[in-house]
Structure formats: structure tokens, C-alpha cells
C-alpha atoms as a PDB file:
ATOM      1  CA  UNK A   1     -14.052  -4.696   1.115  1.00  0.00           C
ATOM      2  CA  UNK A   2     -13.822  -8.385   1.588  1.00  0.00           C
ATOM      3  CA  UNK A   3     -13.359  -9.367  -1.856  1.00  0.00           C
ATOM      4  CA  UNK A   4     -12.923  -7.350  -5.421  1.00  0.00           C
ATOM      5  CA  UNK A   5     -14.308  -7.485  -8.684  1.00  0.00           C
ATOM      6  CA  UNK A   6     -12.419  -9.941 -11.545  1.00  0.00           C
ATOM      7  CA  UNK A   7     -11.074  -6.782 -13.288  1.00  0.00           C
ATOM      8  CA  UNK A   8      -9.096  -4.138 -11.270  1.00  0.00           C
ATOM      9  CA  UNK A   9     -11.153  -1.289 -10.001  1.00  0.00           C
ATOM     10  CA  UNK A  10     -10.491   2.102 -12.134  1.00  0.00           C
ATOM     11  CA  UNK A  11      -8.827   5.074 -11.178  1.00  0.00           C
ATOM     12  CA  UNK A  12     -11.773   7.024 -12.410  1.00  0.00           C
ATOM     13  CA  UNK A  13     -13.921   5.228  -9.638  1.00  0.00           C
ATOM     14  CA  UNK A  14     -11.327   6.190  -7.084  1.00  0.00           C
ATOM     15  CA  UNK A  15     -11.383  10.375  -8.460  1.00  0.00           C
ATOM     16  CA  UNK A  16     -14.935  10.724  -8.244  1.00  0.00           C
ATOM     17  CA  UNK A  17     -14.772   9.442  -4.841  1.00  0.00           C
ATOM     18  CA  UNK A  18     -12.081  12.256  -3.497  1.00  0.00           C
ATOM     19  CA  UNK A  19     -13.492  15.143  -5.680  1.00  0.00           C
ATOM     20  CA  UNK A  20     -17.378  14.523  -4.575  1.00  0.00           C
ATOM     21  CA  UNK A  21     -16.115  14.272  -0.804  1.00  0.00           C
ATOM     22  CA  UNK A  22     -12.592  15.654   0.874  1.00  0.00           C
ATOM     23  CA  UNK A  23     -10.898  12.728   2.435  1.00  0.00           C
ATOM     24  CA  UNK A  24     -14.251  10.004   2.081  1.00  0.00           C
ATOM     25  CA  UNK A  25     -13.047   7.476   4.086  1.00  0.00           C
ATOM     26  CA  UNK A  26     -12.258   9.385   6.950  1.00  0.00           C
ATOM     27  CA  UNK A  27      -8.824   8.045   7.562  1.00  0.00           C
ATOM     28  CA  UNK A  28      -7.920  11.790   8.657  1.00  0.00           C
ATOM     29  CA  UNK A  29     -10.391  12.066  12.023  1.00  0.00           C
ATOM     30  CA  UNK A  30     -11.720   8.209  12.508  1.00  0.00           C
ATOM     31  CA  UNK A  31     -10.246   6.243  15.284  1.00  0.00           C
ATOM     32  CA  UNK A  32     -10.276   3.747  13.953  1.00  0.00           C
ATOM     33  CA  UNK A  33      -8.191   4.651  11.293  1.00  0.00           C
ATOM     34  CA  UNK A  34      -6.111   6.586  13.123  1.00  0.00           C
ATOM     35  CA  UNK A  35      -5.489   3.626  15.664  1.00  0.00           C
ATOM     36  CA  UNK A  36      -4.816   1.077  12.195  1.00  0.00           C
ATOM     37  CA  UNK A  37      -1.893   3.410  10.708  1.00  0.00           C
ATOM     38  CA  UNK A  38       0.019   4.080  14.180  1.00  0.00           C
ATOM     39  CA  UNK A  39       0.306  -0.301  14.340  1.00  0.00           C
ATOM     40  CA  UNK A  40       0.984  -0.058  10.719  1.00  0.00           C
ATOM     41  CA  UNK A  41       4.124   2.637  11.185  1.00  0.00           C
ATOM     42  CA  UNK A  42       4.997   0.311  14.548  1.00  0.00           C
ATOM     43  CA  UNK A  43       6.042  -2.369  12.536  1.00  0.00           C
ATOM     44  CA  UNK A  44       9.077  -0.428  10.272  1.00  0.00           C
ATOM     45  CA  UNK A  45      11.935  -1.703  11.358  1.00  0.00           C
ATOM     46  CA  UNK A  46      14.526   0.044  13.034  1.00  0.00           C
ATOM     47  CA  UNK A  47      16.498   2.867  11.329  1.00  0.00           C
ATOM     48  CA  UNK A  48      16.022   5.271   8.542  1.00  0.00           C
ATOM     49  CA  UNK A  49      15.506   4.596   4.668  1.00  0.00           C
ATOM     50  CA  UNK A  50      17.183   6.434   1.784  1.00  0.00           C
ATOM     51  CA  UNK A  51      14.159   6.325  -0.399  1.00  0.00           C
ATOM     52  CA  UNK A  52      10.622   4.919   0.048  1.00  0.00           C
ATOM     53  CA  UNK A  53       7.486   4.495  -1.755  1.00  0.00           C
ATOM     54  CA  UNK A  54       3.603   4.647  -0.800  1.00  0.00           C
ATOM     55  CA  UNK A  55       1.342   2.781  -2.688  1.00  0.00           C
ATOM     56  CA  UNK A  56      -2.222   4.520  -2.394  1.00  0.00           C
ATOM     57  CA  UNK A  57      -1.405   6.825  -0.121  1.00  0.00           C
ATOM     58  CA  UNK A  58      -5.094   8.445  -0.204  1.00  0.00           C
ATOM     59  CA  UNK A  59      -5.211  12.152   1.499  1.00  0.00           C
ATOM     60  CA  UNK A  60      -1.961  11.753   3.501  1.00  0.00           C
ATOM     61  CA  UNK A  61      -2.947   9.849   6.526  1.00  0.00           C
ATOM     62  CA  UNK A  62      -0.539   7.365   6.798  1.00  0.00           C
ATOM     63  CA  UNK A  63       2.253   9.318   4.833  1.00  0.00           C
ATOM     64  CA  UNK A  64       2.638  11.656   7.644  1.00  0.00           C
ATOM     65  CA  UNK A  65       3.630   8.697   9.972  1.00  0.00           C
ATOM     66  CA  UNK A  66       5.533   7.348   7.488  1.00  0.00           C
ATOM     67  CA  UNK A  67       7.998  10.735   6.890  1.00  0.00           C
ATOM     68  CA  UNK A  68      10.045  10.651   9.941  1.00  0.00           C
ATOM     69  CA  UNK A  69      11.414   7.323   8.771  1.00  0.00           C
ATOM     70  CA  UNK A  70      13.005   9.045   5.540  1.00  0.00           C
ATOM     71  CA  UNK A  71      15.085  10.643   3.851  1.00  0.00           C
ATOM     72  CA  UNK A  72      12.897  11.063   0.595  1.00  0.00           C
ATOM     73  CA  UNK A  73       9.403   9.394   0.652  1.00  0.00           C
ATOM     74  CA  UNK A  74       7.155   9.225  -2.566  1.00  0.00           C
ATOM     75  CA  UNK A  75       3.950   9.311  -1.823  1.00  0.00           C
ATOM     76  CA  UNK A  76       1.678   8.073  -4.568  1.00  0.00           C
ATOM     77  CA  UNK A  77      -1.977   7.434  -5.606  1.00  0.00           C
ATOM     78  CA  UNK A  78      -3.665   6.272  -8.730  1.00  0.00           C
ATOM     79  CA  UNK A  79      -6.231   9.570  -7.978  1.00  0.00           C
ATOM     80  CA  UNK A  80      -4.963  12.513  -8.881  1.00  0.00           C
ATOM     81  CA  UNK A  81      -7.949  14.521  -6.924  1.00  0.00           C
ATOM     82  CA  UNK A  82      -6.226  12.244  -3.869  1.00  0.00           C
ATOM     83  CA  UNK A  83      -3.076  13.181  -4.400  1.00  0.00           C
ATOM     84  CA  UNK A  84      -4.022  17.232  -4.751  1.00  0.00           C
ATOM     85  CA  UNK A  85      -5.285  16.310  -0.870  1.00  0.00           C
ATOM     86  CA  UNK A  86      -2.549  14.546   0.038  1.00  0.00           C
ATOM     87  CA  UNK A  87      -0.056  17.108  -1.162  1.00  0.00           C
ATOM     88  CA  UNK A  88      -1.643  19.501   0.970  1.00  0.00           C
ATOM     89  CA  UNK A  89      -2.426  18.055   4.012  1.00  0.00           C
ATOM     90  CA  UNK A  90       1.308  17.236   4.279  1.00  0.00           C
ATOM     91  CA  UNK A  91       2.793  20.516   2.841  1.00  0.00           C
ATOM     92  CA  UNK A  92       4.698  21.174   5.912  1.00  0.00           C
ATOM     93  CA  UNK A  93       7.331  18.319   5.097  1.00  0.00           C
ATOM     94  CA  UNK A  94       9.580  19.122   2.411  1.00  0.00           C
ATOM     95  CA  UNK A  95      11.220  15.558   1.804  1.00  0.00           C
ATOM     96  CA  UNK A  96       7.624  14.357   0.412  1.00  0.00           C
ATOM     97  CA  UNK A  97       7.454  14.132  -3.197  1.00  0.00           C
ATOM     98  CA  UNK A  98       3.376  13.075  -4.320  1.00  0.00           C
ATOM     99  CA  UNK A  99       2.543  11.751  -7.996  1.00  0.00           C
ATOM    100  CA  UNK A 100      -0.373   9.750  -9.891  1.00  0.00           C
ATOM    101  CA  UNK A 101       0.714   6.299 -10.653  1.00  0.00           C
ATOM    102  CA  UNK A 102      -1.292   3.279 -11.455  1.00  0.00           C
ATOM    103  CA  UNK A 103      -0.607  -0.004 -10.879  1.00  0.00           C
ATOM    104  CA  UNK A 104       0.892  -2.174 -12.038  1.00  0.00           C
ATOM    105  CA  UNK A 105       0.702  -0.164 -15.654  1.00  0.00           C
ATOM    106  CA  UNK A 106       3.196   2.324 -13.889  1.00  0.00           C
ATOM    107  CA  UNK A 107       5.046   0.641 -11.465  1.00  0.00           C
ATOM    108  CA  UNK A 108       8.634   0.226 -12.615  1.00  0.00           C
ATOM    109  CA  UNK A 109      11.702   2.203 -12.585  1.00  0.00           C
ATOM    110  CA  UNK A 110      10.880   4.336 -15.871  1.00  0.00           C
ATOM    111  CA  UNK A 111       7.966   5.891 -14.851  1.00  0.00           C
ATOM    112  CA  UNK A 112       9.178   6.582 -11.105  1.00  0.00           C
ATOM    113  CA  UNK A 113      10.770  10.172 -10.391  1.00  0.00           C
ATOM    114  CA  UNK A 114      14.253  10.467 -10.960  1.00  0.00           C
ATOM    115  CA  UNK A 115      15.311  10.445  -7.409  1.00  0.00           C
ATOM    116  CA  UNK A 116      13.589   6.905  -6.635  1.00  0.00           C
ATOM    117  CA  UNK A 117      14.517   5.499 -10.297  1.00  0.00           C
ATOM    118  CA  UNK A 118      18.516   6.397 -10.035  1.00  0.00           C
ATOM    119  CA  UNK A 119      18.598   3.538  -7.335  1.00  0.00           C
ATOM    120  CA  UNK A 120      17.055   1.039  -5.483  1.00  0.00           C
ATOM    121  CA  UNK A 121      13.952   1.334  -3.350  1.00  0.00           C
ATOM    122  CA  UNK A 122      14.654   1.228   0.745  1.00  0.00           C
ATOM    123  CA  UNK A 123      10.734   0.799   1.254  1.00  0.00           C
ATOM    124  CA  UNK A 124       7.426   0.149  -0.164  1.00  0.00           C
ATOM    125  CA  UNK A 125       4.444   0.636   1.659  1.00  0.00           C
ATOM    126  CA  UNK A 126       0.889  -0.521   0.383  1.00  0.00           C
ATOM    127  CA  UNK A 127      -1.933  -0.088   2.897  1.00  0.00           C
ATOM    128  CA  UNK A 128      -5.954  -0.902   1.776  1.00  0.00           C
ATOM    129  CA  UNK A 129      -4.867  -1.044  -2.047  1.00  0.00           C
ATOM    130  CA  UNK A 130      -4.379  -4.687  -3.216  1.00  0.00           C
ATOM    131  CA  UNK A 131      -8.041  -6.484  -2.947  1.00  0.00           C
ATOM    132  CA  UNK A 132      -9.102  -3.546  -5.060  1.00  0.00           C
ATOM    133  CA  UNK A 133      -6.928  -5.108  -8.313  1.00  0.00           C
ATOM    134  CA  UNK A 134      -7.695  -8.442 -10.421  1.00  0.00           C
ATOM    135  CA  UNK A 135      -5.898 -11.409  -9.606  1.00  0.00           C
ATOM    136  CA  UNK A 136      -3.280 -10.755 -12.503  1.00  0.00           C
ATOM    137  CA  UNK A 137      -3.263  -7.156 -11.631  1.00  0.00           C
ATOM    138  CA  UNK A 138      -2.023  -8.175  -7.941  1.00  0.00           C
ATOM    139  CA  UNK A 139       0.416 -10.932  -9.187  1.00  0.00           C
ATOM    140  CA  UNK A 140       2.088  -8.233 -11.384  1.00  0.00           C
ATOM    141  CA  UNK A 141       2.056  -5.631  -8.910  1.00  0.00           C
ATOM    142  CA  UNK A 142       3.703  -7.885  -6.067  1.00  0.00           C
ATOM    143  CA  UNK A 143       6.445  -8.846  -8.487  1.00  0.00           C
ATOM    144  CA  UNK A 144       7.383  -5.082  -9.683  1.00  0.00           C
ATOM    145  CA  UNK A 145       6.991  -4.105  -5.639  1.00  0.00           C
ATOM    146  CA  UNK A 146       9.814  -6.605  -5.627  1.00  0.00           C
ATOM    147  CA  UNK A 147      11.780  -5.656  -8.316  1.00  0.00           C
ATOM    148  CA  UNK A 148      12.047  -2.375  -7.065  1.00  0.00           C
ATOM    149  CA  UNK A 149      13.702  -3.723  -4.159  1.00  0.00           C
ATOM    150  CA  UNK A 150      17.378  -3.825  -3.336  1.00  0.00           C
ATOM    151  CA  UNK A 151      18.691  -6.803  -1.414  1.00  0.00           C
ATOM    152  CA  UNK A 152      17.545  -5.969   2.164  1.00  0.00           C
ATOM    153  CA  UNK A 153      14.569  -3.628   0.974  1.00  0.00           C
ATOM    154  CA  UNK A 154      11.340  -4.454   2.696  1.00  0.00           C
ATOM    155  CA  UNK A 155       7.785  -4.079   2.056  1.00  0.00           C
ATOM    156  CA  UNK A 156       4.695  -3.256   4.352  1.00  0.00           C
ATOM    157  CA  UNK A 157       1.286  -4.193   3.809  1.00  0.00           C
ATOM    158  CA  UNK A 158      -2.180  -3.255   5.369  1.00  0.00           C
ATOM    159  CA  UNK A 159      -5.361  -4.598   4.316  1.00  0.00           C
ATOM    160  CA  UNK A 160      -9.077  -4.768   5.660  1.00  0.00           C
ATOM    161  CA  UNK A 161      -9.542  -8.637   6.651  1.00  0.00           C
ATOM    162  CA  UNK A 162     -12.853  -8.201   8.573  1.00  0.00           C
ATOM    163  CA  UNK A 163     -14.683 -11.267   8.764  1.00  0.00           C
ATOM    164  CA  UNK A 164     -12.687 -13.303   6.187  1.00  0.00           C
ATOM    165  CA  UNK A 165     -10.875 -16.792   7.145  1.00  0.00           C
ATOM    166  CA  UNK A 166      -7.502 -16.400   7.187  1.00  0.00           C
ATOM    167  CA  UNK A 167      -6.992 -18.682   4.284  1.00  0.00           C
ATOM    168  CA  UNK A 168      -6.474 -18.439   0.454  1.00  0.00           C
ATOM    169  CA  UNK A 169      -9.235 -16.654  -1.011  1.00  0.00           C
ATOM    170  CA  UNK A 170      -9.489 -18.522  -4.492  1.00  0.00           C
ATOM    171  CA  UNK A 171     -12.255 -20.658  -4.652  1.00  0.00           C
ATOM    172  CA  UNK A 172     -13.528 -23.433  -7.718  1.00  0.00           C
ATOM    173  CA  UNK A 173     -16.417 -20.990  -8.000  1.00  0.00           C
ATOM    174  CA  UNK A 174     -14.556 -17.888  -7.600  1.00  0.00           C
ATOM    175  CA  UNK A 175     -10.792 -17.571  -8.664  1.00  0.00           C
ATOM    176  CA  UNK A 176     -10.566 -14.487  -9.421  1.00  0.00           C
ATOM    177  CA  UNK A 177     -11.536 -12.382  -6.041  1.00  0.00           C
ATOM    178  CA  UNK A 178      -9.194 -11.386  -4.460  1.00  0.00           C
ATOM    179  CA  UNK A 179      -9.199 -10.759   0.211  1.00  0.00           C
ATOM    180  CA  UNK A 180      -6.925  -9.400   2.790  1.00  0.00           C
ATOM    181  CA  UNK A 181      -5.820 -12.007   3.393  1.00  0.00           C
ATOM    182  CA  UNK A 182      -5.448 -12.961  -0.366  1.00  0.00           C
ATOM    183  CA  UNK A 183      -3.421 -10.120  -0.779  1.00  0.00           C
ATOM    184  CA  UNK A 184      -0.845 -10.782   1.465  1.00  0.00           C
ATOM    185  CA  UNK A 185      -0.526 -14.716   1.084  1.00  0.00           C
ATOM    186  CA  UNK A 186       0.034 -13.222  -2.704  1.00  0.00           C
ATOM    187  CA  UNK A 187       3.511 -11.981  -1.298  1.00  0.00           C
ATOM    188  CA  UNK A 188       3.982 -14.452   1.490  1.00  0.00           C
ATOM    189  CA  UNK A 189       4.311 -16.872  -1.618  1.00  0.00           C
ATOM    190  CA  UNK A 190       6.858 -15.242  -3.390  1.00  0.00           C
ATOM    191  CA  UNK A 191      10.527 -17.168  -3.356  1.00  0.00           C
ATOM    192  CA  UNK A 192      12.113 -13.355  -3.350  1.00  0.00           C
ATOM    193  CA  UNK A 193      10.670 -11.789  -0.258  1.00  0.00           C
ATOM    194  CA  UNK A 194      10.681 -13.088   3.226  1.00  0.00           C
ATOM    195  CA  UNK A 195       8.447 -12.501   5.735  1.00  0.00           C
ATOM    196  CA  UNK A 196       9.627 -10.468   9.030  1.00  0.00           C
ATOM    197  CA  UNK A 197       6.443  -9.932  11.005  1.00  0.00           C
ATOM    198  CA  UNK A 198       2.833  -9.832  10.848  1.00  0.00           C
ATOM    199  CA  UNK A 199      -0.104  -9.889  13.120  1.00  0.00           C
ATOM    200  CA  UNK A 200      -4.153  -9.252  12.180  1.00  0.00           C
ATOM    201  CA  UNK A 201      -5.369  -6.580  14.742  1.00  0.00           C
ATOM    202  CA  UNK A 202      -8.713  -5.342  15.841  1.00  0.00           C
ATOM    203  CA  UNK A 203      -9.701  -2.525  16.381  1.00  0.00           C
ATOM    204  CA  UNK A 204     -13.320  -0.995  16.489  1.00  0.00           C
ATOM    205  CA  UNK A 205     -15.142  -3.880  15.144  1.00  0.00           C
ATOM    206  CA  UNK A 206     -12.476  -4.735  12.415  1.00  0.00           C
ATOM    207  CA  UNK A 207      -9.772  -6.722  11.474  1.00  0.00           C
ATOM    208  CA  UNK A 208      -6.877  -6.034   9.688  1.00  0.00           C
ATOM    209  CA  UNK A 209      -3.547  -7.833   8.325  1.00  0.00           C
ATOM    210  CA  UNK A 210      -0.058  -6.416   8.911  1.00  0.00           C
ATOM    211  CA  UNK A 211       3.024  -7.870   7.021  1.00  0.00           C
ATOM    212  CA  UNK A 212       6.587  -6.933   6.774  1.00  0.00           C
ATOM    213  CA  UNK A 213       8.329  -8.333   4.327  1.00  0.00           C
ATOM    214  CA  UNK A 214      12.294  -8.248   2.978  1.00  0.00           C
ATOM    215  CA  UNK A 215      13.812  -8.797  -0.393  1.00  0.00           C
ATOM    216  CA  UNK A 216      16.255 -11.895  -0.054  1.00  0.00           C
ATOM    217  CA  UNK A 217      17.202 -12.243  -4.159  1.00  0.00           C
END
């Protein structure tokens, strides 16, 4: 998905994906999948976090790698038919919570669960999520990712960057679509988060961005 539409792509587009096919993109059995969410989980930092939150966490793939690292880890989608999957596939860990959000509509403290709301997020993990949202859309999502944050709190992204330049992807003729790379230069430009590490990987015949980031205001 090198580029998205100029309005964010529905949640209704996303449901009819998961409840016409169980786990459509594969991320449960495809290497290459598999391969892109164990380099994803390799670059957390060291330690444990209280509380974390998944951004689009699909059937469960990368949530599973992501649970060891915490204490409480809310895994979200803005499918509900994807989180039903999700919630299953990873009903053997306890310390998972799974909800529908959108975003950026629902992405603030008041419409979080209780236990990530009371405080703070430790982590926020978005993986294959942000070139499917508007310009705006993004913008306001990276911000709320950020003021979710505590001083210290980081965020991890993964996106799809096959065949794109690793460059801004707003063009005179095309503003509004939004890359990979896009995505993550979105946060790399923000005064309040600094960025730890990142490399673009291949694997398979694709490429794809990794970024840690950490909230510095």
C-alpha cells in the first residue's frame, strides 16, 4: 500500500475484509510476516512497561510478541470482526485487554479503558495502520499517540515502504497521500518525540520502516 486515498479508509472497509476471510492478510502463517513482527518486537527497548497500547492490532499477530513485554497491553483495532479474531487467537494471556477504537475519533484518554486512562501510557505500538488515514487524520493521530505519552513513553512504528523513496511523500500534484515513509517522517517531525532507532528491512521482496520513538515534553 504505497500511498492512501485523500480521506481515511473506513472501518467498514476493514470489517468486511476480516468477516469474508479469517485473518486475510496472512500475518498469522506468512513468513514474511512472521519474519517483519519478530524485527518489529526486537526493537522495544529494554525492560517491562506498566501499560501499552496497539494500534491495529489485526488478528493478534504481533500482540502475542508484544505481551511478554507487559504488564497490561491493550490491544486495539478499528474492526470489530478483527478484534473478535484477535481476542481469540490470544485467549491464553490474561493481561490482554482487546477493544474497537478508531482513530483519531477515539484516541484520547476518555474513550480508553479505565486501566490505560487512570495514567499515562508506557507504549504505543502502530504497525501497517498510518498510510491507510488522510493527511489530517495522521497529523491528529501522531499528536494524541503523543499525548498519551508520559515523559519517557515511547512509540513503535511499522509500515510497508516497498518501492517508495525514502523521502517526504507530499507532492505539488499530490498532497494529500500519504507512504511509509510519510508516515513516519510525520512523527520524526514532531518537537515532542525523539527518535531512538530505526532501520528499513527486507525481507521477501519487501521493504519496511521501523521507528522507535520517545516522548521528551
Amino acid at each position: 500500500m504505497p500511498g492512501s486515498p485523500r480521506t481515511s479508509v473506513s472501518a467498514e472497509h476493514f470489517d468486511k475484509a476480516y468477516r469474508s476471510r479469517t485473518d486475510p492478510w496472512g500475518t498469522l502463517h506468512k513468513p514474511y510476516e512472521q519474519e517483519k513482527f519478530a524485527d518489529t518486537a526486537s526493537l522495544l527497548p529494554a525492560g517491562r512497561f506498566r501499560s501499552a497500547l496497539e494500534i491495529g492490532c489485526g488478528v493478534g499477530a504481533l500482540t502475542r510478541l508484544l505481551a511478554p513485554h507487559c504488564d497490561h497491553l491493550l490491544a486495539t483495532d478499528c474492526s470489530t470482526a478483527a478484534v473478535e479474531q484477535a481476542r481469540q487467537n490470544c485467549a491464553d494471556l490474561p493481561h490482554l485487554t482487546f477493544a474497537t477504537l478508531r482513530v483519531p475519533e477515539e484516541l484520547d484518554a476518555g474513550s480508553l479503558p479505565a486501566s490505560l486512562a487512570v495514567a499515562p501510557v508506557d507504549l504505543i505500538v502502530m504497525s501497517e495502520v498510518g498510510y491507510y488515514l488522510s493527511a489530517p487524520d495522521l497529523g491528529l493521530t501522531a499528536a494524541r499517540i503523543a499525548a498519551l505519552l508520559g515523559p519517557g513513553g515511547h512509540v513503535l512504528l511499522a509500515h510497508w515502504v516497498h518501492d517508495e523513496p525514502d523521502t517526504a511523500p507530499a507532492t505539488e500534484a499530490a498532497p494529500e497521500i500519504v507512504t511509509g515513509h510519510g508516515v513516519h517522517k510525520v512523527f520524526r517531525d514532531r518537537a515532542d518525540l525523539r527518535p531512538i532507532e530505526g532501520r528499513t528491512c527486507h525481507r521477501h521482496g519487501n521493504s519496511y520502516r521501523l521507528d522507535l520513538f520517545q516522548r521528551v515534553m
